[in-house]
N, C-alpha and C. Protein backbone atom coordinates (compact mmCIF):
# COMPACT_ATOMS: atom_id res chain seq x y z
N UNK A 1 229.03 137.43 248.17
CA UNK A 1 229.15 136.02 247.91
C UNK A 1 227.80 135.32 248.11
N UNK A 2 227.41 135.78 249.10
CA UNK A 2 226.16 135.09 249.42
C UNK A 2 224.57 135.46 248.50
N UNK A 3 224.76 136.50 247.91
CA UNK A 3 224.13 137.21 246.91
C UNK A 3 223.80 136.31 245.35
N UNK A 4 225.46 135.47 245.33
CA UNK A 4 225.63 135.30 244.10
C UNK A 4 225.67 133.87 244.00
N UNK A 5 225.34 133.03 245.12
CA UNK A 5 225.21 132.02 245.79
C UNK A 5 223.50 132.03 245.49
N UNK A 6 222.68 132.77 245.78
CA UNK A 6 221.02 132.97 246.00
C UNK A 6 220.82 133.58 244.33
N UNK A 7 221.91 133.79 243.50
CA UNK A 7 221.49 134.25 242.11
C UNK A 7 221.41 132.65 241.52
N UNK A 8 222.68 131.91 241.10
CA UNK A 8 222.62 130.54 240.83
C UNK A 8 221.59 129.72 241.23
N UNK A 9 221.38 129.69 242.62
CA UNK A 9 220.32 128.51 243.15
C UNK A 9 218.78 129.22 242.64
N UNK A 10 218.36 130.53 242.62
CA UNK A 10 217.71 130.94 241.68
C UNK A 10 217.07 130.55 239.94
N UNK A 11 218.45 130.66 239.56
CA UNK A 11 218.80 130.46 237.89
C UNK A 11 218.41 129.17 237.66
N UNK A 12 219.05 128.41 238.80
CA UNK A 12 218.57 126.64 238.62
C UNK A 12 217.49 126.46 238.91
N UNK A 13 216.67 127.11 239.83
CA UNK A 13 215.38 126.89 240.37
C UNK A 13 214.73 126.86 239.00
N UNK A 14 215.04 128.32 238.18
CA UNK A 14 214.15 128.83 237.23
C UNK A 14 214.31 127.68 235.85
N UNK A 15 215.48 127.00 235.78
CA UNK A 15 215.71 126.12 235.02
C UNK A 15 214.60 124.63 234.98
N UNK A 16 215.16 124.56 236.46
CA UNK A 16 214.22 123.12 236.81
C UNK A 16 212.52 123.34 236.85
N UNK A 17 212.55 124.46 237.12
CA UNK A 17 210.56 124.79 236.36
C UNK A 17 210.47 124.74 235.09
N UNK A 18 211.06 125.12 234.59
CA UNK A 18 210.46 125.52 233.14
C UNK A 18 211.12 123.93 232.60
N UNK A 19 211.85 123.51 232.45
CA UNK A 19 212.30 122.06 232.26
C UNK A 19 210.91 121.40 232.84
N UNK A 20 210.62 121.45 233.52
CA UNK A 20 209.84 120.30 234.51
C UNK A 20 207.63 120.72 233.64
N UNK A 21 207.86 122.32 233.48
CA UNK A 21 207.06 122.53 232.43
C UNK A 21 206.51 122.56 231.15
N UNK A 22 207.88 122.30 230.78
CA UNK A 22 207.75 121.76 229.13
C UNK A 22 207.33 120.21 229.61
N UNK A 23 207.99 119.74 230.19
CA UNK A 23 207.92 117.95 230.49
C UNK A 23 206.15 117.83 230.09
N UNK A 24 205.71 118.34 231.44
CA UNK A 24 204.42 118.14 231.29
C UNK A 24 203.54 118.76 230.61
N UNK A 25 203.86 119.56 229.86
CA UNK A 25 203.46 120.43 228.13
C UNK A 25 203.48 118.94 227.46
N UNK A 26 204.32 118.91 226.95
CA UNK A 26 204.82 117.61 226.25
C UNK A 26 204.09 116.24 226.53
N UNK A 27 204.18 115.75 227.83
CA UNK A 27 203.07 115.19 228.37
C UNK A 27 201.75 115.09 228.13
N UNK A 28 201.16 116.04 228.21
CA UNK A 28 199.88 116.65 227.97
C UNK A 28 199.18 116.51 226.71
N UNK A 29 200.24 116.81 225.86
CA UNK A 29 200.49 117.21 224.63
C UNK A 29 199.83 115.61 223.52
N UNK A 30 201.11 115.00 224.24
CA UNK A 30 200.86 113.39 223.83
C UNK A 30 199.78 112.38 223.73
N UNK A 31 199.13 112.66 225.16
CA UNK A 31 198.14 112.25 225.36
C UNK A 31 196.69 112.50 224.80
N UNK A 32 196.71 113.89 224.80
CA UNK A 32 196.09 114.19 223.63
C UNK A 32 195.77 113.74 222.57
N UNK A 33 196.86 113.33 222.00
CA UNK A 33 196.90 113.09 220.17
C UNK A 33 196.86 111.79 220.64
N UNK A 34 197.36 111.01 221.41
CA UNK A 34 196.76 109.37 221.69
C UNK A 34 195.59 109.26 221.64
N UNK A 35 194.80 110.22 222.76
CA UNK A 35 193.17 110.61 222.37
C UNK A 35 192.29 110.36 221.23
N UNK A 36 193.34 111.60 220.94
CA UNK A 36 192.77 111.63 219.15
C UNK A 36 192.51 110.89 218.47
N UNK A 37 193.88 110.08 218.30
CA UNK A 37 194.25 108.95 217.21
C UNK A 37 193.20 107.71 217.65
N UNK A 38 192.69 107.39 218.99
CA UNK A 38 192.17 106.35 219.44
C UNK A 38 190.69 106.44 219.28
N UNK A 39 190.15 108.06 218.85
CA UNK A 39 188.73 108.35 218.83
C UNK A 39 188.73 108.46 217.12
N UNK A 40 189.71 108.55 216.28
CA UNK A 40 189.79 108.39 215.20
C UNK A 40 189.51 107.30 214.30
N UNK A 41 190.14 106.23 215.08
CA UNK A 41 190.15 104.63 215.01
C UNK A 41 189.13 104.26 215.16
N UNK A 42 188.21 104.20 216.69
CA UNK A 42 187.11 103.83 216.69
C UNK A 42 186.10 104.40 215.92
N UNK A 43 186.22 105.64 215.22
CA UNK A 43 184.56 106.01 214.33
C UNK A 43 185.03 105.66 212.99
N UNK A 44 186.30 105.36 212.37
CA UNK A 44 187.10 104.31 211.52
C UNK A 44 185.96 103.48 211.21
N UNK A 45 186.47 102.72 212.52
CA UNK A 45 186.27 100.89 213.02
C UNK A 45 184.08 101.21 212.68
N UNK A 46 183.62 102.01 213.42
CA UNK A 46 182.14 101.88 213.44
C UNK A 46 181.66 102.06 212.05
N UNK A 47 182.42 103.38 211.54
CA UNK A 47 182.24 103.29 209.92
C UNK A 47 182.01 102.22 209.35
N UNK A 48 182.94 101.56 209.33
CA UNK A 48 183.06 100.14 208.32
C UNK A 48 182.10 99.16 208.52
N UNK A 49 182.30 99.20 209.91
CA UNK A 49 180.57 97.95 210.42
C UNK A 49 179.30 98.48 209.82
N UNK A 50 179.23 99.70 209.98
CA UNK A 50 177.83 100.01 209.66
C UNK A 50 178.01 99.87 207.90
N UNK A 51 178.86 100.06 206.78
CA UNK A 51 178.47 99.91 205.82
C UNK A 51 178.30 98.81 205.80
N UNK A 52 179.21 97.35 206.24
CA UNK A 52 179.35 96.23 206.23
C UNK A 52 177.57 95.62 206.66
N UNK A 53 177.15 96.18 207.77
CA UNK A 53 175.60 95.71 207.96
C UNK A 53 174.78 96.59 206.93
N UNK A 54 174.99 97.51 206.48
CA UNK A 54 173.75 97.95 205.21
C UNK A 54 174.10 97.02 204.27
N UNK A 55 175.70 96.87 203.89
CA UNK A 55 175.40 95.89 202.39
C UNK A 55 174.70 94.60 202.96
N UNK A 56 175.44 93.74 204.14
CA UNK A 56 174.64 92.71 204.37
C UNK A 56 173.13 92.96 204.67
N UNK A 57 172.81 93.76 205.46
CA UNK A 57 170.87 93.88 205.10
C UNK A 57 170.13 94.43 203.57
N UNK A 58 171.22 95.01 203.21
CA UNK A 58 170.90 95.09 201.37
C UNK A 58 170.27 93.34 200.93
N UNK A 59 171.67 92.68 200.76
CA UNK A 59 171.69 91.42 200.63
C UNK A 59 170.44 90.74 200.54
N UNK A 60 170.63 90.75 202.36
CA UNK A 60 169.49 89.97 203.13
C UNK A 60 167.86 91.00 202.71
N UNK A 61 167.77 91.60 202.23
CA UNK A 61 166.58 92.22 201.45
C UNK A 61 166.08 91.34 200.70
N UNK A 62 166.90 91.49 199.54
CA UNK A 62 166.67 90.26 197.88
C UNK A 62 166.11 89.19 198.43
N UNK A 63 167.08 88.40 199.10
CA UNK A 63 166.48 87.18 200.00
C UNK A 63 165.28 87.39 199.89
N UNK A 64 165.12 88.04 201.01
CA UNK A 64 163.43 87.67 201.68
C UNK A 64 162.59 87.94 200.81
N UNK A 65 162.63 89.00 199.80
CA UNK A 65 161.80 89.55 198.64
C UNK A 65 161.73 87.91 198.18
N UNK A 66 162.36 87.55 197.70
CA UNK A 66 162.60 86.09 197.12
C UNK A 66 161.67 84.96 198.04
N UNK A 67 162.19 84.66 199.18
CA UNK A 67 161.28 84.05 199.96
C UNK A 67 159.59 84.47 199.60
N UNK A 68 159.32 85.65 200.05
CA UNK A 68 158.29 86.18 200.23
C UNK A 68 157.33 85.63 198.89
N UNK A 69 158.47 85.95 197.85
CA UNK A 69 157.67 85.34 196.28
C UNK A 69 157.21 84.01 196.48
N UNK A 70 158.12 83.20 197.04
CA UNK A 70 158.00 81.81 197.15
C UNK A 70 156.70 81.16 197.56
N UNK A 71 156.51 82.25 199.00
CA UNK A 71 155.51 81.87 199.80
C UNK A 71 154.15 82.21 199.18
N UNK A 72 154.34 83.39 198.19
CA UNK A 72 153.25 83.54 197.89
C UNK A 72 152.37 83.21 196.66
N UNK A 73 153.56 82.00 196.10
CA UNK A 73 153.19 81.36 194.36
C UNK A 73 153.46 79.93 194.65
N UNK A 74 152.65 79.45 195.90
CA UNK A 74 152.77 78.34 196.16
C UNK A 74 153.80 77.07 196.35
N UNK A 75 155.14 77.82 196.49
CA UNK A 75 156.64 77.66 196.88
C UNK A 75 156.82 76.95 195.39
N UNK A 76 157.15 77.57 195.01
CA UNK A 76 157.48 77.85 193.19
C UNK A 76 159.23 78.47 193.25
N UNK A 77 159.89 77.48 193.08
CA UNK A 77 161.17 78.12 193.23
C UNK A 77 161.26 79.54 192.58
N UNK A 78 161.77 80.43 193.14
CA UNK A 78 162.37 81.92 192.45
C UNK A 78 163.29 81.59 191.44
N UNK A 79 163.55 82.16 190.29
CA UNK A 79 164.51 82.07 189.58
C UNK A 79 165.78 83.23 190.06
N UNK A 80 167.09 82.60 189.98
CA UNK A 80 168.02 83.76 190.56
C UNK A 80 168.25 83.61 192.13
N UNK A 81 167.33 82.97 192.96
CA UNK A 81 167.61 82.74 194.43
C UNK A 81 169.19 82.24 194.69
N UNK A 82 169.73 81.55 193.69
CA UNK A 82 171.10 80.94 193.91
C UNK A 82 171.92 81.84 194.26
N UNK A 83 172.20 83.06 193.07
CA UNK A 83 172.81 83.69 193.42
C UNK A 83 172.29 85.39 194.32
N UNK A 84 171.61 84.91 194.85
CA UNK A 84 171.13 86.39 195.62
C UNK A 84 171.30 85.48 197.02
N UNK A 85 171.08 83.87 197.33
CA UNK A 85 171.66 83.78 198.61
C UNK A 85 173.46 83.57 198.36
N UNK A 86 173.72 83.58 197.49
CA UNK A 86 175.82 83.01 197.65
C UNK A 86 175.94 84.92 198.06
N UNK A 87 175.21 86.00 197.13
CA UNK A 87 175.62 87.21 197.70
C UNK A 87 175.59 86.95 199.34
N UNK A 88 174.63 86.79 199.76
CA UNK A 88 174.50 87.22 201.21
C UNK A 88 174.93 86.45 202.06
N UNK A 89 175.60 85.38 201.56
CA UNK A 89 176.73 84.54 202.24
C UNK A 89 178.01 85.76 202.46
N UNK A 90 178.22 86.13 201.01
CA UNK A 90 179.21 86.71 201.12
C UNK A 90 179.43 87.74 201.62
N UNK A 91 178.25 89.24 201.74
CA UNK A 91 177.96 89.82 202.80
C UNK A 91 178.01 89.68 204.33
N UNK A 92 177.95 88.13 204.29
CA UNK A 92 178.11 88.09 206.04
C UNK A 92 179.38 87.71 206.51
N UNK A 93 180.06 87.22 205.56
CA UNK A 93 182.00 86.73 205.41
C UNK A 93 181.99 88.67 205.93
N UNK A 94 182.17 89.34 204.74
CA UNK A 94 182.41 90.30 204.87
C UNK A 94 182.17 91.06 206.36
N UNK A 95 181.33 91.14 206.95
CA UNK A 95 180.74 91.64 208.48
C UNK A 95 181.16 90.80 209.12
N UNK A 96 181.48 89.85 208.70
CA UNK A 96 182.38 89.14 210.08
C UNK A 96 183.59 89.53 210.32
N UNK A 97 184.02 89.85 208.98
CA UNK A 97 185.88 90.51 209.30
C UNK A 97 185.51 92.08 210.42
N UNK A 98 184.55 92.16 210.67
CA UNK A 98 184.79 93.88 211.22
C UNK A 98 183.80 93.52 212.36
N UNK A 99 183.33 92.61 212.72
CA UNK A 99 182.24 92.78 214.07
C UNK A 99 182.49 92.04 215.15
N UNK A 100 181.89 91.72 215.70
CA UNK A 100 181.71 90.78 216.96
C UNK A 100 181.07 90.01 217.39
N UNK A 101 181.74 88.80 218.15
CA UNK A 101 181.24 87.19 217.90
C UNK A 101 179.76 87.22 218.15
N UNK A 102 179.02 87.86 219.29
CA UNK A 102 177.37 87.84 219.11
C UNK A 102 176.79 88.86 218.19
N UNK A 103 177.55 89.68 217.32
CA UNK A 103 176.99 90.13 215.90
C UNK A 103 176.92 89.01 215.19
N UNK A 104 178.63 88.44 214.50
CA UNK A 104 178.02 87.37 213.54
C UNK A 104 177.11 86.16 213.93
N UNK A 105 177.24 85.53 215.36
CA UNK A 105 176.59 84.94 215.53
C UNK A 105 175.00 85.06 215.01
N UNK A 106 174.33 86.44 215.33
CA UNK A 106 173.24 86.62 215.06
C UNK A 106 173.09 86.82 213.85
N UNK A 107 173.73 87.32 212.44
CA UNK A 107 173.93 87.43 211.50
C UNK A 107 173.51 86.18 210.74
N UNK A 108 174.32 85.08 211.28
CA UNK A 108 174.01 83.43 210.40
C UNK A 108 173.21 82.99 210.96
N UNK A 109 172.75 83.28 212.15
CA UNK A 109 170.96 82.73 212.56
C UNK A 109 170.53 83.39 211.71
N UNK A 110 170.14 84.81 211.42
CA UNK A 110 169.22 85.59 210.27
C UNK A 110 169.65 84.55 208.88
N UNK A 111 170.84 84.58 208.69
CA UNK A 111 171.06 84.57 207.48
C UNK A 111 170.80 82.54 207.14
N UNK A 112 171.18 81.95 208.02
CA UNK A 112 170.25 80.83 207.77
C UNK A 112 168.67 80.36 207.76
N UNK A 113 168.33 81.36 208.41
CA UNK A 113 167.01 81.24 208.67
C UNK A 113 166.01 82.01 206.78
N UNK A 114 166.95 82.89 206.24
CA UNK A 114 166.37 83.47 205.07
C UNK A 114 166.39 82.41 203.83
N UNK A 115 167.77 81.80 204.30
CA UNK A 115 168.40 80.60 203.16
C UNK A 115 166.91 79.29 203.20
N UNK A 116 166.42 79.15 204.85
CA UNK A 116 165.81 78.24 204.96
C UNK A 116 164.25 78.72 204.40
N UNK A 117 163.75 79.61 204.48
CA UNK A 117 162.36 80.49 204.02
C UNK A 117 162.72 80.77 202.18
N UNK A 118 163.65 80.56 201.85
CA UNK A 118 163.92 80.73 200.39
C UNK A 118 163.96 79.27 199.34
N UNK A 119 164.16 78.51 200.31
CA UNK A 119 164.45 76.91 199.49
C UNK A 119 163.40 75.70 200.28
N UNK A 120 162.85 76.41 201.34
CA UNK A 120 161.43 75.63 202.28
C UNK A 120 160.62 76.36 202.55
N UNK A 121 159.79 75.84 203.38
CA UNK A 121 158.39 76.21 203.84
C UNK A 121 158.83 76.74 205.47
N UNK A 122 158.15 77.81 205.78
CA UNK A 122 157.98 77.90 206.97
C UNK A 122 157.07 76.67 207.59
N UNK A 123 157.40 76.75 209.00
CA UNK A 123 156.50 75.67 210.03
C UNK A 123 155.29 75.85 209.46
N UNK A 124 154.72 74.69 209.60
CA UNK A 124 152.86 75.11 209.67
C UNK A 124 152.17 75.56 211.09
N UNK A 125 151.60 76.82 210.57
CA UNK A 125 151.03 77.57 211.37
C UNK A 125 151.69 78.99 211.45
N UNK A 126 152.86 78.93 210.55
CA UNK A 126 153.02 80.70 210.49
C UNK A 126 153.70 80.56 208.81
N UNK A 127 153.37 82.30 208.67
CA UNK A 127 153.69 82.82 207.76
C UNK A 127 155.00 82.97 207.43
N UNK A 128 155.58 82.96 206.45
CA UNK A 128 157.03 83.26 206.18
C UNK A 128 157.26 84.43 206.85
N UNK A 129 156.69 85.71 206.97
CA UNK A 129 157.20 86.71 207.67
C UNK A 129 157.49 86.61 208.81
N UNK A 130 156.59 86.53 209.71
CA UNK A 130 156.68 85.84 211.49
C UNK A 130 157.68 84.67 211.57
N UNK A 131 158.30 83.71 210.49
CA UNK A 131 158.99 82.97 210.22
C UNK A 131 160.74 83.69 210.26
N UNK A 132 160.60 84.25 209.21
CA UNK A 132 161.41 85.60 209.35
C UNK A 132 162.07 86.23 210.49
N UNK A 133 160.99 87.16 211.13
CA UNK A 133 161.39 87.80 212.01
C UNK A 133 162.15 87.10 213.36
N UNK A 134 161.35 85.87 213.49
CA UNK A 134 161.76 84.96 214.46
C UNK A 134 163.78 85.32 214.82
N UNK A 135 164.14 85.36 213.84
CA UNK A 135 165.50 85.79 213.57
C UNK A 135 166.15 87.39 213.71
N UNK A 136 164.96 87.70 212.52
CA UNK A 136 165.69 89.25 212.39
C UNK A 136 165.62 90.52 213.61
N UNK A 137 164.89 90.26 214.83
CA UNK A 137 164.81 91.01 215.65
C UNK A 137 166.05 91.04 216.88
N UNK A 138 166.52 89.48 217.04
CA UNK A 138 167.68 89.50 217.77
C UNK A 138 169.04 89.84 216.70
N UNK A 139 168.74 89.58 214.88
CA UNK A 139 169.97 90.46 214.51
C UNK A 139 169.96 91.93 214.62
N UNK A 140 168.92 92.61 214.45
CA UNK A 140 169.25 93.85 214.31
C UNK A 140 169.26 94.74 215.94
N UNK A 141 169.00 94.02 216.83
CA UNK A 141 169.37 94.02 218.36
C UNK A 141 171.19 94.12 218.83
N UNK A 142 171.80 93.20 218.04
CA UNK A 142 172.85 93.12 218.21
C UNK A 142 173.47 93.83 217.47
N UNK A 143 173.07 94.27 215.91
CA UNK A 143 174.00 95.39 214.89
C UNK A 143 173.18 96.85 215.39
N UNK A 144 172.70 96.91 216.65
CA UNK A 144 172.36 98.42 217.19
C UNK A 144 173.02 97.91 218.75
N UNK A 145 173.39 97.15 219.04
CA UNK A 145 174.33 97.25 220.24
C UNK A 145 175.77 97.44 219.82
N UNK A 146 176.37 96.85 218.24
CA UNK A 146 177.56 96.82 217.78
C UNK A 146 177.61 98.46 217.89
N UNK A 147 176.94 98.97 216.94
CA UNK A 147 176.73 100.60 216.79
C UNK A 147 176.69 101.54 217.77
N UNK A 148 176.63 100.92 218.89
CA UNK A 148 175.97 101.97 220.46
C UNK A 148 174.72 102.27 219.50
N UNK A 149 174.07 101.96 219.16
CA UNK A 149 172.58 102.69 219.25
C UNK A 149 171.41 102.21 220.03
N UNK A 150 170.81 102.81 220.60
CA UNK A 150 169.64 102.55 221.88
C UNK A 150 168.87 101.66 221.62
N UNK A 151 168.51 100.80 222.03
CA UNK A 151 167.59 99.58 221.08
C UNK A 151 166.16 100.41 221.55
């Protein structure tokens, strides 16, 4: 009796392990693929920013090419500046749906500051470029902090 008493409490023992081992199989298991799915998402999510900042620095290229003409034909309007700044308006709509508030923030400082070097004069005493940059060094500071990349 007592044999068959120590077989059962056995059988259950062996039950409640392996029950209690799948649990945390399963467990394990889950978390995992939460992992996954969450490291999936985020290089998703970085994907999209980073095309979103090449088209907008595409954009913001034309611009300044444009500016740059300006500055250098005695601010002679560019022909076509209209629509090469409404693009890079719209480039920065676009990067705003996918970034973060001191990305775009820095984005429409750049991107006003190109609008303003394209249809005016820089200050007197600097060049449209140094005019320029004044801007573009804290944007591309912030679309390499959006990115994790090392400034």
């Amino acid at each position: 009796m007592a044999s068959e008493v120590l077989t059962t409490l056995l059988s259950l023992a062996g039950v409640g392990v392996g029950s209690a081992a799948s649990f945390a199989a399963q467990y394990l298991a889950s978390r995992e693929t939460k992992a996954q799915a969450a490291a999936t998402a985020a290089a998703a999510l970085r994907a999209e920013r980073k095309q979103a900042l090449q088209d907008f620095l595409e954009s913001c290229q034309r611009v300044e090419r444009a500016a740059e003409h300006r500055f250098q034909n005695d601010n002679r309007f560019v022909e076509g500046s209209p629509a090469l700044t409404h693009d890079m308006w719209f480039k920065l709509k676009c990067l705003d749906l996918v970034s973060s508030r001191q990305l775009n923030d820095a984005a429409y400082q750049f991107a006003d500051r190109l609008m303003k070097a394209t249809y005016g004069k820089p200050p007197a005493g600097k060049d449209v470029w140094e005019y320029i940059n004044d801007k573009r060094g804290p944007f591309m500071r912030a679309a390499k902090a959006e990115l994790d990349i090392p400034a």
